[in-house]
PDB file of N, CA and C in Angstrom:
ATOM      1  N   UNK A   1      22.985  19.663  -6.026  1.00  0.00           N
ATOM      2  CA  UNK A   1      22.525  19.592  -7.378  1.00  0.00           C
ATOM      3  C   UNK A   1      23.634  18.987  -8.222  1.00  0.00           C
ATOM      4  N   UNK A   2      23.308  18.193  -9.373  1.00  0.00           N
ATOM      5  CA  UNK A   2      24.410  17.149  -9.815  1.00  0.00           C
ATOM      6  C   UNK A   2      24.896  18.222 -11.161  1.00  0.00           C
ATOM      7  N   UNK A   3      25.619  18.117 -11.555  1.00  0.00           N
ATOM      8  CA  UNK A   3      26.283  19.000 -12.691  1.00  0.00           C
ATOM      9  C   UNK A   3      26.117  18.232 -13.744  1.00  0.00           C
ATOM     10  N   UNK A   4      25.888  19.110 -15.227  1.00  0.00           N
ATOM     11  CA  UNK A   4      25.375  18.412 -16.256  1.00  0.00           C
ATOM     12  C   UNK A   4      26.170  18.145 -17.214  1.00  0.00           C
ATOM     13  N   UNK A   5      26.770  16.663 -17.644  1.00  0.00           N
ATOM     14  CA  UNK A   5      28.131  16.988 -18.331  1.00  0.00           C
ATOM     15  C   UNK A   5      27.554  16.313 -19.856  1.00  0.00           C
ATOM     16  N   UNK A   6      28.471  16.523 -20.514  1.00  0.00           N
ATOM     17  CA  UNK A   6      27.998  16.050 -22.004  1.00  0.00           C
ATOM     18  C   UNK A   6      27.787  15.055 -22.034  1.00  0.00           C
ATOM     19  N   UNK A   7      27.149  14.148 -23.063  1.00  0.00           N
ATOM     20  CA  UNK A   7      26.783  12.990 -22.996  1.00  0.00           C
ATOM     21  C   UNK A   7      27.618  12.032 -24.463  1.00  0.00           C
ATOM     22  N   UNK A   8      28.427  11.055 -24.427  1.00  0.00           N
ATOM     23  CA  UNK A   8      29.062  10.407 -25.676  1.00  0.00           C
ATOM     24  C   UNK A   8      28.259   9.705 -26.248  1.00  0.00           C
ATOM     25  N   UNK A   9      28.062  10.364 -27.782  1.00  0.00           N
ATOM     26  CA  UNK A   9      27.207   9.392 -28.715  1.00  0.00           C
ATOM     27  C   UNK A   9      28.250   8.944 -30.087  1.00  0.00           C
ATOM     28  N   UNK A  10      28.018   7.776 -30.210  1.00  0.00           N
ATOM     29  CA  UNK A  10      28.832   7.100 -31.369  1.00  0.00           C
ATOM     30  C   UNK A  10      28.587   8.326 -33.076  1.00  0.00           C
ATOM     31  N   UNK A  11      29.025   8.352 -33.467  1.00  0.00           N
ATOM     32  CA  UNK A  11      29.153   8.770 -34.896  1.00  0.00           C
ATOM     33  C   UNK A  11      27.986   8.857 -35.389  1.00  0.00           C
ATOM     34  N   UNK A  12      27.328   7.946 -35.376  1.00  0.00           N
ATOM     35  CA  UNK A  12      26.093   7.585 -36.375  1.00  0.00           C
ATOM     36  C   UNK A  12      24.574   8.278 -35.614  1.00  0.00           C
ATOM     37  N   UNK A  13      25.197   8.442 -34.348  1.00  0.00           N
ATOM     38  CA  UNK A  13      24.036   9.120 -33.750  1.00  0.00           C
ATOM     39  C   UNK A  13      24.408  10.281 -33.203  1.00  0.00           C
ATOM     40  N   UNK A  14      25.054  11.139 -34.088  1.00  0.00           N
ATOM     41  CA  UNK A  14      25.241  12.548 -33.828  1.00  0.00           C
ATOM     42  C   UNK A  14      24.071  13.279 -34.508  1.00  0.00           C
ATOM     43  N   UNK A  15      24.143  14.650 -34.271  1.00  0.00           N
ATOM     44  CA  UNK A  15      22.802  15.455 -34.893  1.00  0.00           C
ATOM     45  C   UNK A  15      23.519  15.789 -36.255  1.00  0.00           C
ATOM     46  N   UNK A  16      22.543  16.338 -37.005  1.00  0.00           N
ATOM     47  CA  UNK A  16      23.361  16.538 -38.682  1.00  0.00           C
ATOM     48  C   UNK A  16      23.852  18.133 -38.131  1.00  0.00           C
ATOM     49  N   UNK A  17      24.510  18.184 -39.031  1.00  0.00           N
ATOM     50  CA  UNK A  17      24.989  19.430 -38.927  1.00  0.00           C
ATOM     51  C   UNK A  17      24.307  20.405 -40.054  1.00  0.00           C
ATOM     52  N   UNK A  18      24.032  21.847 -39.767  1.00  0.00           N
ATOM     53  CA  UNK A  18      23.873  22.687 -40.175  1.00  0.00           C
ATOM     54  C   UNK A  18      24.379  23.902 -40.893  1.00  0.00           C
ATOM     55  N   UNK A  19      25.452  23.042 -41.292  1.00  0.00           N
ATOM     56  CA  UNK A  19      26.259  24.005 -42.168  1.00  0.00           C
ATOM     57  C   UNK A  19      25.348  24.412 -43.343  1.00  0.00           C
ATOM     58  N   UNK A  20      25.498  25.990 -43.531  1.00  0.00           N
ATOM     59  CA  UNK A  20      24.732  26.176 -44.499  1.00  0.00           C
ATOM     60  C   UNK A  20      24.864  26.007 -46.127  1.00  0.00           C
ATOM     61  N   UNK A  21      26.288  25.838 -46.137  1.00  0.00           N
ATOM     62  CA  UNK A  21      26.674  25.316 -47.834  1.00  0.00           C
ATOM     63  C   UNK A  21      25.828  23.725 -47.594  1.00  0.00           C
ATOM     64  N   UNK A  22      25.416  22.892 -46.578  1.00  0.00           N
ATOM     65  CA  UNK A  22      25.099  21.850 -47.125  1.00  0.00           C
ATOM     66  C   UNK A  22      23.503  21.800 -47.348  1.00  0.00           C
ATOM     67  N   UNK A  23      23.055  22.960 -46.486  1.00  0.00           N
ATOM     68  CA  UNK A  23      21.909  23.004 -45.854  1.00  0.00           C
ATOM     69  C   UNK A  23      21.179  23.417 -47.655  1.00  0.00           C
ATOM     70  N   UNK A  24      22.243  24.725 -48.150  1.00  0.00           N
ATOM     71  CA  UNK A  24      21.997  25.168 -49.367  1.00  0.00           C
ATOM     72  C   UNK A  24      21.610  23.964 -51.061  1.00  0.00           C
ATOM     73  N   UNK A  25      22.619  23.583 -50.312  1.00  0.00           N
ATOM     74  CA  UNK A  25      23.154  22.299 -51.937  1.00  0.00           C
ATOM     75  C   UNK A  25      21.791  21.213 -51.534  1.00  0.00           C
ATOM     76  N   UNK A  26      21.463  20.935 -50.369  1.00  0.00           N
ATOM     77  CA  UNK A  26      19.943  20.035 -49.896  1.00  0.00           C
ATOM     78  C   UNK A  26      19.061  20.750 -50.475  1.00  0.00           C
ATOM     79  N   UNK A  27      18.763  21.548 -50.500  1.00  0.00           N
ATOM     80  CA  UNK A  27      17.487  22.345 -51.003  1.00  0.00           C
ATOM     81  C   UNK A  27      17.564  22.647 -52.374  1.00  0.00           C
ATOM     82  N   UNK A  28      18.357  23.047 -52.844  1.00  0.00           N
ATOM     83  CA  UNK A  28      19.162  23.353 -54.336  1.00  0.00           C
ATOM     84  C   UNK A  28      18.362  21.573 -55.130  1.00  0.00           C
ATOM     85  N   UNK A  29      19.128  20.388 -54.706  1.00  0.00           N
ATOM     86  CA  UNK A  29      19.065  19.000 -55.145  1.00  0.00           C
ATOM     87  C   UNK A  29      17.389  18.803 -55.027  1.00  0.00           C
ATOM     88  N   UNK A  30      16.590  19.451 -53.823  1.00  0.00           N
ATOM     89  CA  UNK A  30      15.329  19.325 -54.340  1.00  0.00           C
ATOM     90  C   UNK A  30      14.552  20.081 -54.932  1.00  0.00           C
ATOM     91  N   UNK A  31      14.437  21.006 -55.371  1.00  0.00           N
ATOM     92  CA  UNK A  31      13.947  22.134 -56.535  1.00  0.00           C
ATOM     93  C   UNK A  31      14.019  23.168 -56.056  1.00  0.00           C
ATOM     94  N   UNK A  32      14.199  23.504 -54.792  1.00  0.00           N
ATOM     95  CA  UNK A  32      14.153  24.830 -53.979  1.00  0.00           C
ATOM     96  C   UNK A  32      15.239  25.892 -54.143  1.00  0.00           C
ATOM     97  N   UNK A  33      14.680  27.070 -55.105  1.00  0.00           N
ATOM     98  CA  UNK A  33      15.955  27.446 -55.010  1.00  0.00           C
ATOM     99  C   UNK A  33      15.779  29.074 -54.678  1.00  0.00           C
ATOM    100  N   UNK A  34      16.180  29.892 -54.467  1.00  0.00           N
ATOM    101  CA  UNK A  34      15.686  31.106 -53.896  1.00  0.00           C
ATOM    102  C   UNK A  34      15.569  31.140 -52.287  1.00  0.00           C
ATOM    103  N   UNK A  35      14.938  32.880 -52.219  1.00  0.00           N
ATOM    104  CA  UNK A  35      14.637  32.426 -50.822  1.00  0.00           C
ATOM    105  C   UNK A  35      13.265  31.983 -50.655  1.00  0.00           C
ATOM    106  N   UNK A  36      12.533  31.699 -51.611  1.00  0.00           N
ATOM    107  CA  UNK A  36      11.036  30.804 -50.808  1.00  0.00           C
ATOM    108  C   UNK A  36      10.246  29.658 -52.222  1.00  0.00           C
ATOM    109  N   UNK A  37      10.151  29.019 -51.550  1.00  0.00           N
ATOM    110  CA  UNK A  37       9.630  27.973 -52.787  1.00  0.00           C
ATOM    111  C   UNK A  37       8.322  27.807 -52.452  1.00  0.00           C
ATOM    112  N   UNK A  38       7.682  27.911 -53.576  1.00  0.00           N
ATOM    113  CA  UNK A  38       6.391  27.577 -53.324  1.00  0.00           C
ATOM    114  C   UNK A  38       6.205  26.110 -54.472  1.00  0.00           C
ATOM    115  N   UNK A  39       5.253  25.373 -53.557  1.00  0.00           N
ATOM    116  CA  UNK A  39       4.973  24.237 -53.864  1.00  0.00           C
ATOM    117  C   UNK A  39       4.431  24.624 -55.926  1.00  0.00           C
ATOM    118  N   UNK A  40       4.949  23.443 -57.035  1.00  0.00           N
ATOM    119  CA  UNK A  40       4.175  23.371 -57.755  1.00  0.00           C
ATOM    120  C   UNK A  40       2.743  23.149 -58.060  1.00  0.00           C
ATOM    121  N   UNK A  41       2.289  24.020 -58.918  1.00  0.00           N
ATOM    122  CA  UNK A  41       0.951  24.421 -59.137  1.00  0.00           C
ATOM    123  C   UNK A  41       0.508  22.710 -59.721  1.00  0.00           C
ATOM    124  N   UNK A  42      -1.057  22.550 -59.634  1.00  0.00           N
ATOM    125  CA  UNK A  42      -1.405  21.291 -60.641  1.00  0.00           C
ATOM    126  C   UNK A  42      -1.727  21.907 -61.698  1.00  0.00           C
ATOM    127  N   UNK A  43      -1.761  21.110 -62.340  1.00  0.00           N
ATOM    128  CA  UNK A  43      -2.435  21.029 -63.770  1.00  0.00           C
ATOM    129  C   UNK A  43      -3.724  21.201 -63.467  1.00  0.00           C
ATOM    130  N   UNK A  44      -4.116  22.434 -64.665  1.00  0.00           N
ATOM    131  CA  UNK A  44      -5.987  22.653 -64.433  1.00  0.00           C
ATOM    132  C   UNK A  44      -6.684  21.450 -64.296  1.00  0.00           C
ATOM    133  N   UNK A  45      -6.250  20.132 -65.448  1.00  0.00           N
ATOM    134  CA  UNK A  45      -7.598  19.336 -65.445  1.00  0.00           C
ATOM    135  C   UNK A  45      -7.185  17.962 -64.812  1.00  0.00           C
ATOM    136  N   UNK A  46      -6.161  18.316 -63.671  1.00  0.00           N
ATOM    137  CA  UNK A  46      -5.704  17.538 -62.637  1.00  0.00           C
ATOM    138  C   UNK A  46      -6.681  16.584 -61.452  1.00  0.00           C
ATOM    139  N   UNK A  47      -6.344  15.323 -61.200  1.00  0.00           N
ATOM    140  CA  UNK A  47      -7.795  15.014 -60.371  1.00  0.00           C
ATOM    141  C   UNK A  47      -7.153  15.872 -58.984  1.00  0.00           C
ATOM    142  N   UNK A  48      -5.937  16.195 -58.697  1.00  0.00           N
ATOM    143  CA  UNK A  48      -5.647  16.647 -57.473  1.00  0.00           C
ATOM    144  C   UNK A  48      -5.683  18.264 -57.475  1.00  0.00           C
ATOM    145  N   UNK A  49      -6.537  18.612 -58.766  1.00  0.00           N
ATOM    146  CA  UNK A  49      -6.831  20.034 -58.932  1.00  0.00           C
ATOM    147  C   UNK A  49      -8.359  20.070 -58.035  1.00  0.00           C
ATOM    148  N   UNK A  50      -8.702  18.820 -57.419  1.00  0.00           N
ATOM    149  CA  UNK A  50     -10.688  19.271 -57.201  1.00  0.00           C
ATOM    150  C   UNK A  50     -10.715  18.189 -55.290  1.00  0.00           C
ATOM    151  N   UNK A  51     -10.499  18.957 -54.478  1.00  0.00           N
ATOM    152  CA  UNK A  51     -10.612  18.615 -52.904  1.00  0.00           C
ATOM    153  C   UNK A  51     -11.637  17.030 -52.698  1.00  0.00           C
ATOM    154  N   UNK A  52     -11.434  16.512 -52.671  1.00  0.00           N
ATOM    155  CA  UNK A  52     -11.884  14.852 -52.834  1.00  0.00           C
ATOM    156  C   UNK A  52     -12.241  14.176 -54.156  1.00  0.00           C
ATOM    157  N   UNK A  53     -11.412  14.443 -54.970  1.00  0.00           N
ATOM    158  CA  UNK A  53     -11.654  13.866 -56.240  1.00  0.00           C
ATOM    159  C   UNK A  53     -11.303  12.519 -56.423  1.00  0.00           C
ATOM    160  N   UNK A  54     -10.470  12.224 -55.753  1.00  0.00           N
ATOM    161  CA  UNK A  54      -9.415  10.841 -55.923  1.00  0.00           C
ATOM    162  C   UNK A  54     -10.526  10.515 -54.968  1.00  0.00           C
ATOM    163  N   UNK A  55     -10.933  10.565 -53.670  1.00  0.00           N
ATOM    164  CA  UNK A  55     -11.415   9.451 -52.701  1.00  0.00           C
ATOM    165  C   UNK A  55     -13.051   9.332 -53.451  1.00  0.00           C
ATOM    166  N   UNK A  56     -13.479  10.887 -54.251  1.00  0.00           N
ATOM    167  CA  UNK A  56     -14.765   9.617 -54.775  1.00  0.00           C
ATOM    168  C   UNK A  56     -14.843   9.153 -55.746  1.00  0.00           C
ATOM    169  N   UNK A  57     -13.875   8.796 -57.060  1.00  0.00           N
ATOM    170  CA  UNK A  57     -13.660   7.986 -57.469  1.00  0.00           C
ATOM    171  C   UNK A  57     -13.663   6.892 -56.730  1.00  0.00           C
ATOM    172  N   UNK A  58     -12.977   6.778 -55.744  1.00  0.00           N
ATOM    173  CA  UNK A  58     -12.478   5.113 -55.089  1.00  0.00           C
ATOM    174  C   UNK A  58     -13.218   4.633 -54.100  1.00  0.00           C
ATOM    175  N   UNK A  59     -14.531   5.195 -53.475  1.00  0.00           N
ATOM    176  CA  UNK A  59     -15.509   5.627 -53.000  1.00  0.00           C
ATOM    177  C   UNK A  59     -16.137   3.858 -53.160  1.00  0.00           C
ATOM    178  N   UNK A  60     -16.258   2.950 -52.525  1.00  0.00           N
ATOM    179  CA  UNK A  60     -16.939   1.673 -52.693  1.00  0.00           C
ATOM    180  C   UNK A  60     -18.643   1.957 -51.864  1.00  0.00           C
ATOM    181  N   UNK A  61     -19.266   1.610 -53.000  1.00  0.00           N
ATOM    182  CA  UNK A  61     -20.894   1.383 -52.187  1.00  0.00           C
ATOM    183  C   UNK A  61     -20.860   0.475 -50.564  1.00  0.00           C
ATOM    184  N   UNK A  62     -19.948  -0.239 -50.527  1.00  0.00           N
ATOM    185  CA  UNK A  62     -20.651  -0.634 -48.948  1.00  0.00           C
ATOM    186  C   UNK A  62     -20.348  -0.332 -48.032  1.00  0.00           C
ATOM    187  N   UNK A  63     -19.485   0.815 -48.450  1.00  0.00           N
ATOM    188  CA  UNK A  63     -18.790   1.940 -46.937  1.00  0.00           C
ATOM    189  C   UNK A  63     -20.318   3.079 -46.701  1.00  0.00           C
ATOM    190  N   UNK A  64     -21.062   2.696 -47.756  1.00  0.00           N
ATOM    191  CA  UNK A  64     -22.065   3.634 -47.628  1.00  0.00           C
ATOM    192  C   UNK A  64     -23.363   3.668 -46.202  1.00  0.00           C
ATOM    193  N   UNK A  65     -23.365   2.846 -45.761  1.00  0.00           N
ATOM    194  CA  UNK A  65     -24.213   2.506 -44.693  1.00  0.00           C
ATOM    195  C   UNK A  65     -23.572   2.523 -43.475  1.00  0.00           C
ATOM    196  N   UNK A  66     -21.836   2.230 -42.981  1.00  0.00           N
ATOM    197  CA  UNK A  66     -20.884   2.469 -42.134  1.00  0.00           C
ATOM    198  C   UNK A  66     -20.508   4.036 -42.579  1.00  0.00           C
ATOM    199  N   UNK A  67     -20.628   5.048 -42.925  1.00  0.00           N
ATOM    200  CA  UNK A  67     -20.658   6.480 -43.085  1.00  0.00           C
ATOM    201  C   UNK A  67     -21.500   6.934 -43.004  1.00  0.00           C
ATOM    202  N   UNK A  68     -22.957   6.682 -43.009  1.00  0.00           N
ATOM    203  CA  UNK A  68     -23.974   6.914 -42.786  1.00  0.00           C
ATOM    204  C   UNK A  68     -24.121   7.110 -40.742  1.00  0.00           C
ATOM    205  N   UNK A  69     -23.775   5.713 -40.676  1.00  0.00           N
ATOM    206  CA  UNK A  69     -23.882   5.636 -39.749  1.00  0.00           C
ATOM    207  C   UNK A  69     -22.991   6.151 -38.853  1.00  0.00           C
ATOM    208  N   UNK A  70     -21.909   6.405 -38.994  1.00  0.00           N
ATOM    209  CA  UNK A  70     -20.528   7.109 -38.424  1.00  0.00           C
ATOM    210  C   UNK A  70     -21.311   8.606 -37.977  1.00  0.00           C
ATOM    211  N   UNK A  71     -21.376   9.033 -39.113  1.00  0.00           N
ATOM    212  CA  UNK A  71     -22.642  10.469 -39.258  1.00  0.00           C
ATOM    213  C   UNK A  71     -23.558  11.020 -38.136  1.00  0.00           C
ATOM    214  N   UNK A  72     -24.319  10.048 -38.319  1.00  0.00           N
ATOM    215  CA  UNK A  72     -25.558   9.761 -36.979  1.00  0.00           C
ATOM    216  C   UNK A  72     -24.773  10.146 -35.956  1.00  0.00           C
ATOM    217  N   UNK A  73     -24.081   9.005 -35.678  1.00  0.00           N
ATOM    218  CA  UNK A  73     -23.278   9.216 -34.435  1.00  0.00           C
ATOM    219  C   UNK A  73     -22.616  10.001 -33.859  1.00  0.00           C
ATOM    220  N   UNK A  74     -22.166  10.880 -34.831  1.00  0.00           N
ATOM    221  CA  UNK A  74     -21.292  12.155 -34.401  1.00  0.00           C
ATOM    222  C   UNK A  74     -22.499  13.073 -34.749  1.00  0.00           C
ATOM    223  N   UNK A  75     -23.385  12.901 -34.813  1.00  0.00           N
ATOM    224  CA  UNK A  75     -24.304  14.316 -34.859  1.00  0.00           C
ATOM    225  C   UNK A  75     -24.855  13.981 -33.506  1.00  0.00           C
ATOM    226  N   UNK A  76     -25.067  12.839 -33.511  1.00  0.00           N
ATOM    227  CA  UNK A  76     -26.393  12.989 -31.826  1.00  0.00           C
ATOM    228  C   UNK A  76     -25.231  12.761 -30.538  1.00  0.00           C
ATOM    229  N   UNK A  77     -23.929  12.783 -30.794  1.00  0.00           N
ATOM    230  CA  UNK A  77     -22.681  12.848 -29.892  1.00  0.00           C
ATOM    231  C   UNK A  77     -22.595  14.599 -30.010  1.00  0.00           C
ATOM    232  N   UNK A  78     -22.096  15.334 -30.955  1.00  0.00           N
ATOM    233  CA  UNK A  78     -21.373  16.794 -30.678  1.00  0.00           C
ATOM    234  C   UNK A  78     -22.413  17.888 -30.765  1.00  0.00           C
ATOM    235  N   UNK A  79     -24.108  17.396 -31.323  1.00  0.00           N
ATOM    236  CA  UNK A  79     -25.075  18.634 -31.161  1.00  0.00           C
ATOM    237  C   UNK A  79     -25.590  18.975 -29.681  1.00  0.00           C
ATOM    238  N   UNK A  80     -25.480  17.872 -28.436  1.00  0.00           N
ATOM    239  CA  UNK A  80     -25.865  17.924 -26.788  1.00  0.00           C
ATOM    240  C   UNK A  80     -24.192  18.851 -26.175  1.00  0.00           C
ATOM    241  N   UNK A  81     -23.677  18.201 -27.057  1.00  0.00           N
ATOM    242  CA  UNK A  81     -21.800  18.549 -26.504  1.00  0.00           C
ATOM    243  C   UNK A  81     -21.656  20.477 -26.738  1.00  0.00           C
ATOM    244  N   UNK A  82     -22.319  20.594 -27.993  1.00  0.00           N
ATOM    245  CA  UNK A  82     -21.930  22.137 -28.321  1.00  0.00           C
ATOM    246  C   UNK A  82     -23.268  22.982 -27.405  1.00  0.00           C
ATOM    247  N   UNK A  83     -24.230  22.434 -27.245  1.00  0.00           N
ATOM    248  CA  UNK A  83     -25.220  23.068 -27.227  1.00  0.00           C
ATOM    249  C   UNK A  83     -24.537  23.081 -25.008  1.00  0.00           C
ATOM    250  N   UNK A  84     -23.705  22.200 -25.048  1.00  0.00           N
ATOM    251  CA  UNK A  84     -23.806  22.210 -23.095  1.00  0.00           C
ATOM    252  C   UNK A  84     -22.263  23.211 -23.001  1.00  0.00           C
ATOM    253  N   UNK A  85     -21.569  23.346 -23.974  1.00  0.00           N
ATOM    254  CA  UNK A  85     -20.989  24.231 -24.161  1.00  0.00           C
ATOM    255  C   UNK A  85     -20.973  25.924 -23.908  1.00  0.00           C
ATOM    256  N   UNK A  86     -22.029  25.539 -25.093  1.00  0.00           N
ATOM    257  CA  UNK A  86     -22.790  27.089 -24.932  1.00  0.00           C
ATOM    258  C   UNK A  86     -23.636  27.457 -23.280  1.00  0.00           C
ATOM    259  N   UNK A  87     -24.473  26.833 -22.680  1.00  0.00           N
ATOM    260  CA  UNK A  87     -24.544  27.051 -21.504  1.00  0.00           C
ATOM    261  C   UNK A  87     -23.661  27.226 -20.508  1.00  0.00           C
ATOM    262  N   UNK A  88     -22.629  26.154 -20.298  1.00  0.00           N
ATOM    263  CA  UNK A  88     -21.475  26.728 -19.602  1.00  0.00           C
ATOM    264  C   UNK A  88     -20.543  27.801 -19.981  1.00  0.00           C
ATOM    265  N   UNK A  89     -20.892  28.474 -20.542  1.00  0.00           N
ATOM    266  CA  UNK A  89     -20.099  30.258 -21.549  1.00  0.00           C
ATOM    267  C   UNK A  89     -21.251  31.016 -20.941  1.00  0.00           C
ATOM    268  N   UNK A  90     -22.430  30.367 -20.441  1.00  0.00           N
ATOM    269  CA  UNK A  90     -23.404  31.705 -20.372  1.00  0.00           C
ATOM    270  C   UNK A  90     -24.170  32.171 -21.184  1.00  0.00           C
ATOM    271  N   UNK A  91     -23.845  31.506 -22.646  1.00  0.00           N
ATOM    272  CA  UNK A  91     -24.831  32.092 -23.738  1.00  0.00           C
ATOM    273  C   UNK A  91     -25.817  30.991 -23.741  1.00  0.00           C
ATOM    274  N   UNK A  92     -26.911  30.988 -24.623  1.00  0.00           N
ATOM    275  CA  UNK A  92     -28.440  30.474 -24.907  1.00  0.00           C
ATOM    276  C   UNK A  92     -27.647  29.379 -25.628  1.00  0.00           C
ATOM    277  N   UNK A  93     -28.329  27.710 -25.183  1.00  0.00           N
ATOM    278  CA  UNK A  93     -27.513  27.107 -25.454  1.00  0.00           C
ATOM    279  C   UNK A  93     -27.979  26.893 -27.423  1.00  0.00           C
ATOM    280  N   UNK A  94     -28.698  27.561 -27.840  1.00  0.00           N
ATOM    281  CA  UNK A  94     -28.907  27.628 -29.394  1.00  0.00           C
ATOM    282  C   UNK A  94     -27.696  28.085 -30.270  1.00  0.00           C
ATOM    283  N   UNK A  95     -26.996  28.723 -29.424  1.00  0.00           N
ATOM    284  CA  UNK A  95     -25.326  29.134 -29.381  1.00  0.00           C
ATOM    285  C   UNK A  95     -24.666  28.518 -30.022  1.00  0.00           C
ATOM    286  N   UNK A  96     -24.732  27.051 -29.189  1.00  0.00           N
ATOM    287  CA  UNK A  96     -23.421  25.933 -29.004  1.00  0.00           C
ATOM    288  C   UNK A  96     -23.833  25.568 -30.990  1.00  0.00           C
ATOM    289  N   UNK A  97     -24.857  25.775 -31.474  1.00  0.00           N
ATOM    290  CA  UNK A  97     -25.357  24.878 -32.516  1.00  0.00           C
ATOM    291  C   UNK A  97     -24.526  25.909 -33.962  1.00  0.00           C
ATOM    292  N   UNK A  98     -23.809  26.822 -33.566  1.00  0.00           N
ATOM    293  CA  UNK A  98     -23.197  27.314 -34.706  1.00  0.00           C
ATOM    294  C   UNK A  98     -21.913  27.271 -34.325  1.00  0.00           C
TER     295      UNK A  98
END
């Protein structure tokens, strides 16, 4: 068995170090300060206050017939898929459909 010896990497491709005064002053420089940061809140009447607000604004009519159709496709692809699922578990394959 061959013995495992260190390996020489130039300067620039060393790992960072983990000193914790730097680790501290990094987190400090980005708003984090305590022991737990929680992300800033939005603004109530924020568009990133409402879960697809921005994409349907930007939402173009002729993606409408290629999503449509995307749709189809993954329904008559994963409703045979869940339902053969459920038979191979043993349950009624009406199962697979929830």
């Amino acid at each position: 068995m061959s013995e495992l010896r260190p390996v020489d990497r130039p300067e620039s491709a060393q790992p960072p170090s983990l000193d914790p005064n730097r680790v501290a002053a990094a987190g400090a420089s980005a708003g984090m300060t305590g022991t737990t940061a929680a992300p800033p809140a939005a603004p109530r009447h924020s568009p990133r206050g409402v879960a697809g607000w921005v994409m349907l604004r930007n939402y173009r009519p002729a993606w409408l017939l290629h999503d449509l159709t995307a749709g189809l496709v993954l329904t008559a692809v994963l409703v045979p898929v869940g339902m053969g699922y459920a038979e191979a578990s043993g349950l009624p394959a009406i199962h697979g459909l929830y």
